[in-house]
PDB file of N, CA and C in Angstrom:
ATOM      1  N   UNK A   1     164.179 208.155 192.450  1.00  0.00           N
ATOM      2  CA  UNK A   1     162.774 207.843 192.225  1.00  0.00           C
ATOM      3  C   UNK A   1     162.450 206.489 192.858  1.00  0.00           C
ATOM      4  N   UNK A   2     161.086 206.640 193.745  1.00  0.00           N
ATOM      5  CA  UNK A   2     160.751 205.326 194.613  1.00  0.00           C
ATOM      6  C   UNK A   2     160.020 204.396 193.232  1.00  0.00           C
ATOM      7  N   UNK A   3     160.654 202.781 193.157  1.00  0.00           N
ATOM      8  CA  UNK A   3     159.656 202.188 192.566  1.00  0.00           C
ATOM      9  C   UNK A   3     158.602 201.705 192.190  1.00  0.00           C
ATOM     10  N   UNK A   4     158.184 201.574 191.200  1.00  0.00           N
ATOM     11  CA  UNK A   4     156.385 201.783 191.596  1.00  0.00           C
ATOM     12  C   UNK A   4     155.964 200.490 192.551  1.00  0.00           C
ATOM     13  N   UNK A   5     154.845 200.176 192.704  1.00  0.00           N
ATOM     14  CA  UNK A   5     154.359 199.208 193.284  1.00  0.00           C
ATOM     15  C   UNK A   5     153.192 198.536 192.520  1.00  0.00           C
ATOM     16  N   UNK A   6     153.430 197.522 191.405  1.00  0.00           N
ATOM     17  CA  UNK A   6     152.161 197.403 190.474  1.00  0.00           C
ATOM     18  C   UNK A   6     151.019 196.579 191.300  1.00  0.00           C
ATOM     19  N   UNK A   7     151.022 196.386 192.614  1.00  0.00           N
ATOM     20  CA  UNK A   7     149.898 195.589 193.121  1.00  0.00           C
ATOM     21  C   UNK A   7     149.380 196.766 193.700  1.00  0.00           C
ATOM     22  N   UNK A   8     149.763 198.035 194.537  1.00  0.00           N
ATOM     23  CA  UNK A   8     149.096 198.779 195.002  1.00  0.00           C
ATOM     24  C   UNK A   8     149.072 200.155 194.332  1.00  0.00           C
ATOM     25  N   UNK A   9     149.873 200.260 192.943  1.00  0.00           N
ATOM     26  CA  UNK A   9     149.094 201.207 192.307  1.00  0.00           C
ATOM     27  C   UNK A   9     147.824 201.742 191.455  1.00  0.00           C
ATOM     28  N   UNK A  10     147.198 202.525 191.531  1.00  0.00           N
ATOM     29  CA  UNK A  10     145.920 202.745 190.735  1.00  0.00           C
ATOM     30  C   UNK A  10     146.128 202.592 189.166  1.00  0.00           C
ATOM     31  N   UNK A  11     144.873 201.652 189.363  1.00  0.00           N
ATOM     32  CA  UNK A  11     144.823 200.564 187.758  1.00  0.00           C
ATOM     33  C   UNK A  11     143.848 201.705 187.439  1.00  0.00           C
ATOM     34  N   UNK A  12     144.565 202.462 185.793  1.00  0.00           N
ATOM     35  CA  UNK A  12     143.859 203.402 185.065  1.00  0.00           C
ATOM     36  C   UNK A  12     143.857 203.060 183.771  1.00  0.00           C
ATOM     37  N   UNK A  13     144.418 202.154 183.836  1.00  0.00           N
ATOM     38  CA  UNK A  13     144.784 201.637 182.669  1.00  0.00           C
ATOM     39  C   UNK A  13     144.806 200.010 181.940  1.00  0.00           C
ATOM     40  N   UNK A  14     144.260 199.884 180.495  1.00  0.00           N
ATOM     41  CA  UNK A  14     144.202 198.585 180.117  1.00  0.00           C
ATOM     42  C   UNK A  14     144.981 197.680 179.253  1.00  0.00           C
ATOM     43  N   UNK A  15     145.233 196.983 178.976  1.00  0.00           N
ATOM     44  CA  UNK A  15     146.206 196.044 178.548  1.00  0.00           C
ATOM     45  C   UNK A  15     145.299 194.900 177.563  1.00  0.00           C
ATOM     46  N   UNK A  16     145.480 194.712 176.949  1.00  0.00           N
ATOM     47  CA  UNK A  16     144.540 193.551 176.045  1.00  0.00           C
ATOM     48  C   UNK A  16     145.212 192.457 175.379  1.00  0.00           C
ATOM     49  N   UNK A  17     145.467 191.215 175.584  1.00  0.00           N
ATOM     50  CA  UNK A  17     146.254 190.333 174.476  1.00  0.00           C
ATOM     51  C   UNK A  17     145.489 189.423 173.777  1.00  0.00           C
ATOM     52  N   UNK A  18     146.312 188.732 172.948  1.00  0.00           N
ATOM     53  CA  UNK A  18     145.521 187.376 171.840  1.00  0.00           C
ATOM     54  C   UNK A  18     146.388 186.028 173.043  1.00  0.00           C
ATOM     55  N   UNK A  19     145.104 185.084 173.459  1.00  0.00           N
ATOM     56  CA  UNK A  19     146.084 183.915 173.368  1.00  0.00           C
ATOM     57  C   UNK A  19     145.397 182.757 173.591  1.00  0.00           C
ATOM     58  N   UNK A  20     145.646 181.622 172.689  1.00  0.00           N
ATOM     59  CA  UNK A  20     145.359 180.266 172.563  1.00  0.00           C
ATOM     60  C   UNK A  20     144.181 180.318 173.798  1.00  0.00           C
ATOM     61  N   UNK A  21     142.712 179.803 173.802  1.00  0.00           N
ATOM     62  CA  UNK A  21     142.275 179.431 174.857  1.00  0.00           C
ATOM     63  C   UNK A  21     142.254 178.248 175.678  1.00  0.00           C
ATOM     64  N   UNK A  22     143.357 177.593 174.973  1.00  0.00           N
ATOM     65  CA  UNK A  22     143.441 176.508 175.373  1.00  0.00           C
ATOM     66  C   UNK A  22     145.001 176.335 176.406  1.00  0.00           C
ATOM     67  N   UNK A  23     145.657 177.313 175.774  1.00  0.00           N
ATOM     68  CA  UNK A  23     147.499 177.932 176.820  1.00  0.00           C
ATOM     69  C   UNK A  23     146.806 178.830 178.166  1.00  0.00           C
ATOM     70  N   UNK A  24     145.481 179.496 177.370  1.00  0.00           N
ATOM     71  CA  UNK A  24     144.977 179.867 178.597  1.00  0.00           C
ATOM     72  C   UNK A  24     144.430 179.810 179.994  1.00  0.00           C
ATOM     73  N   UNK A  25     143.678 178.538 179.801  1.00  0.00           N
ATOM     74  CA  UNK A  25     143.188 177.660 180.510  1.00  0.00           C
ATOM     75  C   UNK A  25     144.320 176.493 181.296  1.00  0.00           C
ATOM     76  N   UNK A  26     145.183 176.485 180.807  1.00  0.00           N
ATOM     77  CA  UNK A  26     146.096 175.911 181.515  1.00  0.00           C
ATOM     78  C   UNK A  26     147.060 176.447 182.252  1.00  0.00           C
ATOM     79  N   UNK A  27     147.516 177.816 181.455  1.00  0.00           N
ATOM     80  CA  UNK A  27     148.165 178.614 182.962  1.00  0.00           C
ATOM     81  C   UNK A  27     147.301 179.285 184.285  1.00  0.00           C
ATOM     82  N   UNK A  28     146.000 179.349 183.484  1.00  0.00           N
ATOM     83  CA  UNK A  28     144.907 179.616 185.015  1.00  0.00           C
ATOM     84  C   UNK A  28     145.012 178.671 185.856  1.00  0.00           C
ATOM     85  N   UNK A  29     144.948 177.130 185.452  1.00  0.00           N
ATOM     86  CA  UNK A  29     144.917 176.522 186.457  1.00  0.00           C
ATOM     87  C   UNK A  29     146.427 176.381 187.364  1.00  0.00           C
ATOM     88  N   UNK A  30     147.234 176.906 186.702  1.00  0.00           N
ATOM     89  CA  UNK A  30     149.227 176.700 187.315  1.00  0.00           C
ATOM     90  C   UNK A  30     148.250 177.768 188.212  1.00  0.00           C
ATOM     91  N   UNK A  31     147.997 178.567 188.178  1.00  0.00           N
ATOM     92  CA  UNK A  31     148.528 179.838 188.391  1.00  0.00           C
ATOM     93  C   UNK A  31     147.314 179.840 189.892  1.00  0.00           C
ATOM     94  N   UNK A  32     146.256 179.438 189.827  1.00  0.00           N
ATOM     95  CA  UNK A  32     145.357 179.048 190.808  1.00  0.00           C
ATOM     96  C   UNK A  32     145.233 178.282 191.756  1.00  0.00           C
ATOM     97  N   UNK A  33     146.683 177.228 191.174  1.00  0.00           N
ATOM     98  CA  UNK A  33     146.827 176.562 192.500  1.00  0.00           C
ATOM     99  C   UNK A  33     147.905 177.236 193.451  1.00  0.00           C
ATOM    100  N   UNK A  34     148.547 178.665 192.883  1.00  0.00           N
ATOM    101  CA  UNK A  34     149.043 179.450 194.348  1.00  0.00           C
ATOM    102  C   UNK A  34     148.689 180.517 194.457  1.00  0.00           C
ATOM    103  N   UNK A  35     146.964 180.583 193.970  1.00  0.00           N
ATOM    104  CA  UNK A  35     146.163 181.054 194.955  1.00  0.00           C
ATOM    105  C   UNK A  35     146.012 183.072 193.555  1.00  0.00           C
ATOM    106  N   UNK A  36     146.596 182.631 192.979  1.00  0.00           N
ATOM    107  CA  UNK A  36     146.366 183.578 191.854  1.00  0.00           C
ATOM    108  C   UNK A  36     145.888 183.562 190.491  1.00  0.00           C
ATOM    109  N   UNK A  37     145.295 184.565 190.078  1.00  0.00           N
ATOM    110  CA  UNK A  37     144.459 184.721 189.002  1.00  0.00           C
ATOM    111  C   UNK A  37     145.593 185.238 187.782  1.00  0.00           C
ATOM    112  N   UNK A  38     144.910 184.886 186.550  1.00  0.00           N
ATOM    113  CA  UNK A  38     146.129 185.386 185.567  1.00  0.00           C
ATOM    114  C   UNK A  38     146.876 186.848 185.545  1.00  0.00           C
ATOM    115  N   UNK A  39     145.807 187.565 185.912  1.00  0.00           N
ATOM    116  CA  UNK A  39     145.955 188.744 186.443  1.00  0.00           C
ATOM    117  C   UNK A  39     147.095 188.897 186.914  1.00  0.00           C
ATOM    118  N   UNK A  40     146.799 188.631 188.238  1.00  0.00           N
ATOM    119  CA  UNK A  40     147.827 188.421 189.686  1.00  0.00           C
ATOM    120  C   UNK A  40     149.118 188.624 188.868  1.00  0.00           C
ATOM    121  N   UNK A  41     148.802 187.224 188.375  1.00  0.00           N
ATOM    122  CA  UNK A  41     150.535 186.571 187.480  1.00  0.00           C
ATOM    123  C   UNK A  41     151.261 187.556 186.928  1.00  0.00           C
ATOM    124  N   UNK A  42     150.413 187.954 185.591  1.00  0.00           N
ATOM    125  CA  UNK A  42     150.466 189.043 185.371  1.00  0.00           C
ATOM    126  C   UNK A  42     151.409 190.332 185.719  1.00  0.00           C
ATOM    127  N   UNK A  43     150.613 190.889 187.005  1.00  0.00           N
ATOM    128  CA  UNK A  43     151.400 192.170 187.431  1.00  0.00           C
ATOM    129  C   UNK A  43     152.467 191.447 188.469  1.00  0.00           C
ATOM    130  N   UNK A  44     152.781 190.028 189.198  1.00  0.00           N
ATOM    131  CA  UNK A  44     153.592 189.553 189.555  1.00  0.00           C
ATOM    132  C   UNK A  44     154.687 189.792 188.452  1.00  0.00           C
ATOM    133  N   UNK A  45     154.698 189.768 187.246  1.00  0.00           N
ATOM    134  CA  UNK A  45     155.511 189.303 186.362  1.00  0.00           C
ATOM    135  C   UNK A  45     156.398 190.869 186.222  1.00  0.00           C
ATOM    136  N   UNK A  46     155.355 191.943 186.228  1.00  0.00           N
ATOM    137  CA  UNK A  46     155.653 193.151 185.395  1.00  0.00           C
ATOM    138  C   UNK A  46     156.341 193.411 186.864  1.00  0.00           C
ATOM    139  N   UNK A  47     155.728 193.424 187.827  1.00  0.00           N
ATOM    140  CA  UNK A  47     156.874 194.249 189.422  1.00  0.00           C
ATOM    141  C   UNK A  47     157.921 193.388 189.845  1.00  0.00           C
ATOM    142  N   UNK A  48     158.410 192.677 188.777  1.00  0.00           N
ATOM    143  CA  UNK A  48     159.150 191.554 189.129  1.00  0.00           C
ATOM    144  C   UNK A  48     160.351 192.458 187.581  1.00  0.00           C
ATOM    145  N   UNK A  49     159.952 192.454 187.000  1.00  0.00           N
ATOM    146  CA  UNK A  49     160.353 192.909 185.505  1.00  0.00           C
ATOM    147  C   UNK A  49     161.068 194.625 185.714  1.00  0.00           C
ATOM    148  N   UNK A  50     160.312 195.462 187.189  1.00  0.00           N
ATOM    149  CA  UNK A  50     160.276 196.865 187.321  1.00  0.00           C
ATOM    150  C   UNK A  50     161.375 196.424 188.176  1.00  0.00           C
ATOM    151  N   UNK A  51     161.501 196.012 189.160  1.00  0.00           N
ATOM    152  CA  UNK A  51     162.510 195.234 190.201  1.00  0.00           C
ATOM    153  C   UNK A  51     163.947 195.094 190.066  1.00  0.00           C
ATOM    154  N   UNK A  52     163.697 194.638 188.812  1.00  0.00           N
ATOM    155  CA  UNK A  52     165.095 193.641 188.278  1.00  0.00           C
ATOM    156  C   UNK A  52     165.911 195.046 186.826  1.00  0.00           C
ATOM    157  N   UNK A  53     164.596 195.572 186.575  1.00  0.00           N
ATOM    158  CA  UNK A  53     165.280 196.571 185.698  1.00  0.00           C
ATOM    159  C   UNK A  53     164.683 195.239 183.877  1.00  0.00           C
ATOM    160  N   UNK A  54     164.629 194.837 183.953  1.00  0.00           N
ATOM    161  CA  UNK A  54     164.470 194.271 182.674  1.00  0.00           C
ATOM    162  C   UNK A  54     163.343 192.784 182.701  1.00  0.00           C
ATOM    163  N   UNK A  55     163.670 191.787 181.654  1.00  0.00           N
ATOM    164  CA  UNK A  55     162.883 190.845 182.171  1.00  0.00           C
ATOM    165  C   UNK A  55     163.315 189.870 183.209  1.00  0.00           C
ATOM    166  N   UNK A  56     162.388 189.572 184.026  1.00  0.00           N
ATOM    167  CA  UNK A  56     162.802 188.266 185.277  1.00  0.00           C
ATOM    168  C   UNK A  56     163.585 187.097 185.278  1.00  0.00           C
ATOM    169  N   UNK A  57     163.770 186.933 183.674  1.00  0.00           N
ATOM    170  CA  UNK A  57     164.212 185.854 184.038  1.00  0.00           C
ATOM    171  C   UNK A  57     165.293 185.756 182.594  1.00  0.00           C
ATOM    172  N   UNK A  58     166.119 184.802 182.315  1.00  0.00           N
ATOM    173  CA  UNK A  58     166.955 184.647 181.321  1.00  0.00           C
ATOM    174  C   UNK A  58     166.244 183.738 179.818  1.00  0.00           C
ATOM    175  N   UNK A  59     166.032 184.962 178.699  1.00  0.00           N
ATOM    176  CA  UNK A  59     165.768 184.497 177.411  1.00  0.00           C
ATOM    177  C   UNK A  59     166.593 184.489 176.591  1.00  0.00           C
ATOM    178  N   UNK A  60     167.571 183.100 175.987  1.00  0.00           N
ATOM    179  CA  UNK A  60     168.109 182.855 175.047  1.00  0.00           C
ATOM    180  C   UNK A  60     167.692 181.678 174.414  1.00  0.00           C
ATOM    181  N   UNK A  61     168.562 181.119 173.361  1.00  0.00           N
ATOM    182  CA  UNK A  61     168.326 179.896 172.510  1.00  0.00           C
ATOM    183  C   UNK A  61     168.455 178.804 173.832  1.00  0.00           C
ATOM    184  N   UNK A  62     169.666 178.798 174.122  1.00  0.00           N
ATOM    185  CA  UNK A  62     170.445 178.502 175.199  1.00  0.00           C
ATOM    186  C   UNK A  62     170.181 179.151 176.766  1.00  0.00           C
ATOM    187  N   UNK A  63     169.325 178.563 177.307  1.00  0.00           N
ATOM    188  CA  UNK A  63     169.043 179.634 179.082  1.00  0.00           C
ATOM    189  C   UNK A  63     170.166 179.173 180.021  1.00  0.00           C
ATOM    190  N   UNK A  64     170.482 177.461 180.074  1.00  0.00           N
ATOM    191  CA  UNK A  64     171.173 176.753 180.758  1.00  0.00           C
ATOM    192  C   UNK A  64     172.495 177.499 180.415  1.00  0.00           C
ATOM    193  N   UNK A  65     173.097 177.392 179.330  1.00  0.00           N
ATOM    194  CA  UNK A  65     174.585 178.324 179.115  1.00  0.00           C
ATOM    195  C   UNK A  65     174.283 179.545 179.528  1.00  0.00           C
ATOM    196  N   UNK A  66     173.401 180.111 179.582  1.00  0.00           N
ATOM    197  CA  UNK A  66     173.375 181.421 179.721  1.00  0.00           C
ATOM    198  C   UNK A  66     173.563 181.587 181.498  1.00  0.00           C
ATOM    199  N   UNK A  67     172.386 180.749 182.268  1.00  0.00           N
ATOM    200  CA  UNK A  67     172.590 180.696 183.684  1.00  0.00           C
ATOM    201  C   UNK A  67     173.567 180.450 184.163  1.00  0.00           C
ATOM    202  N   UNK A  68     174.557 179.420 183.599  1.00  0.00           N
ATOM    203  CA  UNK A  68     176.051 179.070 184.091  1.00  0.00           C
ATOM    204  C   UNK A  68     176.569 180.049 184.103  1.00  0.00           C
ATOM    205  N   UNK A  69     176.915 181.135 182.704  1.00  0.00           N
ATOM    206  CA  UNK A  69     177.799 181.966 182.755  1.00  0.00           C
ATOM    207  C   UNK A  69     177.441 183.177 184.037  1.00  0.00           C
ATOM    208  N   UNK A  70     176.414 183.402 184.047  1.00  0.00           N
ATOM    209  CA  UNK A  70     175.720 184.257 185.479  1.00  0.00           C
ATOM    210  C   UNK A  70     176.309 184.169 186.288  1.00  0.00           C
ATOM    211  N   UNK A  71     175.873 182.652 186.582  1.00  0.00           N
ATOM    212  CA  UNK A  71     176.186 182.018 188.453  1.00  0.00           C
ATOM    213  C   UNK A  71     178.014 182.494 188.009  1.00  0.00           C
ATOM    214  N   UNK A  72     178.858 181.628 187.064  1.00  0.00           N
ATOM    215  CA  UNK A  72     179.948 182.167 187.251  1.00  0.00           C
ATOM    216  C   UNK A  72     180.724 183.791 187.113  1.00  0.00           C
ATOM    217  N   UNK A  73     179.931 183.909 186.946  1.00  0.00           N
ATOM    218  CA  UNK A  73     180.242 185.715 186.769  1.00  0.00           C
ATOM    219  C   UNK A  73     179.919 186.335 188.289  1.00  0.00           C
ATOM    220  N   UNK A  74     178.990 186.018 188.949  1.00  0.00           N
ATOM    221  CA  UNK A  74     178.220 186.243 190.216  1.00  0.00           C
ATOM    222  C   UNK A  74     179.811 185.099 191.207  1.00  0.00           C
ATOM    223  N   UNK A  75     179.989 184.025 190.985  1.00  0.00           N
ATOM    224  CA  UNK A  75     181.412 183.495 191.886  1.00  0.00           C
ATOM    225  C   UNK A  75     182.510 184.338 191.799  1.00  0.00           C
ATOM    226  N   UNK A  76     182.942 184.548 190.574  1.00  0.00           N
ATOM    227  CA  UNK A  76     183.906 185.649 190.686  1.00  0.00           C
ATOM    228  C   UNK A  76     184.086 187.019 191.018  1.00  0.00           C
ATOM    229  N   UNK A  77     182.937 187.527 191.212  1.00  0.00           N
ATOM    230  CA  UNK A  77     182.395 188.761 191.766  1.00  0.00           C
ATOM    231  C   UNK A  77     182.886 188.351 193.128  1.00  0.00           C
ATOM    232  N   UNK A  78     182.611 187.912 193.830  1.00  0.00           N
ATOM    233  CA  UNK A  78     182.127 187.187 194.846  1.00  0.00           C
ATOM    234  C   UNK A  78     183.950 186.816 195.514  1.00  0.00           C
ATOM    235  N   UNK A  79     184.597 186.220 194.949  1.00  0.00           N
ATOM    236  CA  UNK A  79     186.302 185.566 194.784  1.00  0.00           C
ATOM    237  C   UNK A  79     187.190 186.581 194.896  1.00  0.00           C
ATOM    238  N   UNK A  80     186.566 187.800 193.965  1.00  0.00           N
ATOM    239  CA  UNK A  80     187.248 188.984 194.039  1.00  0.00           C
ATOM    240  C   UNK A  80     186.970 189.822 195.315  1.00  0.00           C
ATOM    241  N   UNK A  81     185.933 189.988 195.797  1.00  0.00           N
ATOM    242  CA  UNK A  81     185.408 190.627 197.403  1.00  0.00           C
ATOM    243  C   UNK A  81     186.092 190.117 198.234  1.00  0.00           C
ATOM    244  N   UNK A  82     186.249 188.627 198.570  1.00  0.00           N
ATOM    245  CA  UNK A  82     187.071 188.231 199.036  1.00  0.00           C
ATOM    246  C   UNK A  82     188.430 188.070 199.308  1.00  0.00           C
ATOM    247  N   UNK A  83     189.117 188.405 197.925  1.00  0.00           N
ATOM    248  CA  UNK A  83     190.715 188.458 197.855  1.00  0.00           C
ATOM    249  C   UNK A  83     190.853 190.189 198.193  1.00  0.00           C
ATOM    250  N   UNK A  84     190.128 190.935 198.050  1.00  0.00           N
ATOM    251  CA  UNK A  84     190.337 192.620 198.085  1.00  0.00           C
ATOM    252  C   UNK A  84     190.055 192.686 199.471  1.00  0.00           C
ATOM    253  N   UNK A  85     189.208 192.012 200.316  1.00  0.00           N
ATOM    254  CA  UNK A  85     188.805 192.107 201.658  1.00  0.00           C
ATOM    255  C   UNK A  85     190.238 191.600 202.449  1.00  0.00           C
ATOM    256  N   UNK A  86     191.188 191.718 201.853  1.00  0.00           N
ATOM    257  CA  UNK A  86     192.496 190.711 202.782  1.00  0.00           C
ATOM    258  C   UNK A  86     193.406 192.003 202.856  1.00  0.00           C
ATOM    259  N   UNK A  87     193.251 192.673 203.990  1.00  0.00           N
ATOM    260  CA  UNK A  87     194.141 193.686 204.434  1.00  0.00           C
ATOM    261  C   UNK A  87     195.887 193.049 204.432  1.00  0.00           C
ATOM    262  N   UNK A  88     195.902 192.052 205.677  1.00  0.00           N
ATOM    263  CA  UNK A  88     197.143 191.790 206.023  1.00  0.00           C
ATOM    264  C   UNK A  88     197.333 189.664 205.982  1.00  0.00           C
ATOM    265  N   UNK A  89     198.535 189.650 206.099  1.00  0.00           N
ATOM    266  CA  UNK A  89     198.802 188.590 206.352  1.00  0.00           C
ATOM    267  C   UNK A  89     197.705 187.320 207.099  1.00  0.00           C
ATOM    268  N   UNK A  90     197.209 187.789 208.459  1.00  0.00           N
ATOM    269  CA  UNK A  90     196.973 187.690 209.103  1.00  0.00           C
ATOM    270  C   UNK A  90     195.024 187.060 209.095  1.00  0.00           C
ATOM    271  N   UNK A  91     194.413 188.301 207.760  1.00  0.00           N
ATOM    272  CA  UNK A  91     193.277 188.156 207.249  1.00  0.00           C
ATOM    273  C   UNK A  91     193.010 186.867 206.539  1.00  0.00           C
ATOM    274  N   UNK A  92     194.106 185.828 205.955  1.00  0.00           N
ATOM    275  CA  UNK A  92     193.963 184.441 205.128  1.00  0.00           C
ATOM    276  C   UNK A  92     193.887 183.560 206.139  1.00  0.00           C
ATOM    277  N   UNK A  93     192.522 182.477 205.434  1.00  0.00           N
ATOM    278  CA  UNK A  93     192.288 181.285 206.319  1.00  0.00           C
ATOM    279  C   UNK A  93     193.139 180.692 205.352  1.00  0.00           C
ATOM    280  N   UNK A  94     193.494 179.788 205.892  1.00  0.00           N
ATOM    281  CA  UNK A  94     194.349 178.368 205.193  1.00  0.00           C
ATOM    282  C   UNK A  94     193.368 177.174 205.030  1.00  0.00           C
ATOM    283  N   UNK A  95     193.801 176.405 204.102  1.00  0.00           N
ATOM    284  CA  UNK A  95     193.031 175.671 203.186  1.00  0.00           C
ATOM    285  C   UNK A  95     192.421 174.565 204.290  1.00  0.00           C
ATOM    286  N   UNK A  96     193.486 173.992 205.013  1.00  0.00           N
ATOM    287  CA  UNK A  96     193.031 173.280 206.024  1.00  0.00           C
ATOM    288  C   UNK A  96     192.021 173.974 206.976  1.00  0.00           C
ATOM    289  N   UNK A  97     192.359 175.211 207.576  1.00  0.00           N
ATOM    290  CA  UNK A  97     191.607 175.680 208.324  1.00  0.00           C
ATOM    291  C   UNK A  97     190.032 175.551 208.143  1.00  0.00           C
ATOM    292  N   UNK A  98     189.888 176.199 206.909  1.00  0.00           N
ATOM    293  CA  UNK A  98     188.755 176.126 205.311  1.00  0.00           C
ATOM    294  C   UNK A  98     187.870 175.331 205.871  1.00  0.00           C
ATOM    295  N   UNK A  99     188.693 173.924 205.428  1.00  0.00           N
ATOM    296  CA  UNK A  99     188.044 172.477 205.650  1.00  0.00           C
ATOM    297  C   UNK A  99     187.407 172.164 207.193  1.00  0.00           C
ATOM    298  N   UNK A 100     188.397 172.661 207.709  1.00  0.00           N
ATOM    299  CA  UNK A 100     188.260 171.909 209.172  1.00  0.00           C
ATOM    300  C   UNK A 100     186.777 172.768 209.773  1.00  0.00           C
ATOM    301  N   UNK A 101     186.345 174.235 209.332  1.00  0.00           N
ATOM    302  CA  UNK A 101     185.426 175.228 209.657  1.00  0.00           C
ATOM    303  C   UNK A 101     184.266 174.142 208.865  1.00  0.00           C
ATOM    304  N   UNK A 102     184.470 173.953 207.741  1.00  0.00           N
ATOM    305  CA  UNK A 102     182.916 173.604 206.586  1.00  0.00           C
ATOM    306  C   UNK A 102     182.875 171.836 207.458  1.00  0.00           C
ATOM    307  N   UNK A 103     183.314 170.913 208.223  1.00  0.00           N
ATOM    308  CA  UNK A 103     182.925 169.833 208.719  1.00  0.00           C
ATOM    309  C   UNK A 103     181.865 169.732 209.498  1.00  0.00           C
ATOM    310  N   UNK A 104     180.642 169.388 209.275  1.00  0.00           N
ATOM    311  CA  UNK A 104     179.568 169.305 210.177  1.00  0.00           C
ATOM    312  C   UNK A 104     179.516 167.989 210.713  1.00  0.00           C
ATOM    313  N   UNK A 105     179.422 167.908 212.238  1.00  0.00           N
ATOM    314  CA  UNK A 105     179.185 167.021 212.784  1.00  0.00           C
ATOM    315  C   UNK A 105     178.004 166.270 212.714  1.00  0.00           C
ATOM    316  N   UNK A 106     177.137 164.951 212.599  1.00  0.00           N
ATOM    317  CA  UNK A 106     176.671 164.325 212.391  1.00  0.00           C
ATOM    318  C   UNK A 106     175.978 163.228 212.758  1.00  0.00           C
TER     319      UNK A 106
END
């Protein structure tokens, strides 16, 4: 199944919330200075939410512990591709080598 597209699909439908007019007025203006309406934000948020399979972004007590463990879960993903990608002998850079490749001249 192709994913939807919430900016170019047909709006048949309504949505209604409660919120502070005063939280309101202040994310209009975030949100207007790149050139979008709450709206916008809005269905930015939800095809962003359809995208990812869940919500966009990380909600815990804790987001910062939570993002670390990610990024490190995402390195070792990553550590492991790399060590499984080593057919032969021949496939390992050496540590020096490593170094001597990541030196940018200056």
């Amino acid at each position: 199944m192709q994913p939807l597209n919430v900016m170019n699909a047909p709006k048949t439908s309504t949505f209604q919330m409660r919120i502070n007019p005063e939280i309101k007025a202040q994310v209009e203006q975030i949100y207007e200075r790149s050139g979008l309406t709450l709206t916008d934000a809005i269905n930015c948020f939800l095809q962003q939410s359809i995208n990812v399979g869940g919500l966009p972004f990380v909600v815990t007590q804790n987001s910062q512990e939570a993002l670390r463990n990610v990024a490190i879960a995402q390195l070792m993903t990553e550590i492991r591709k790399g060590r499984d990608s080593v057919k032969s002998e021949s496939d390992w850079v050496s540590e020096e080598e490593m170094r001597a490749r990541l030196v940018i001249d200056g």
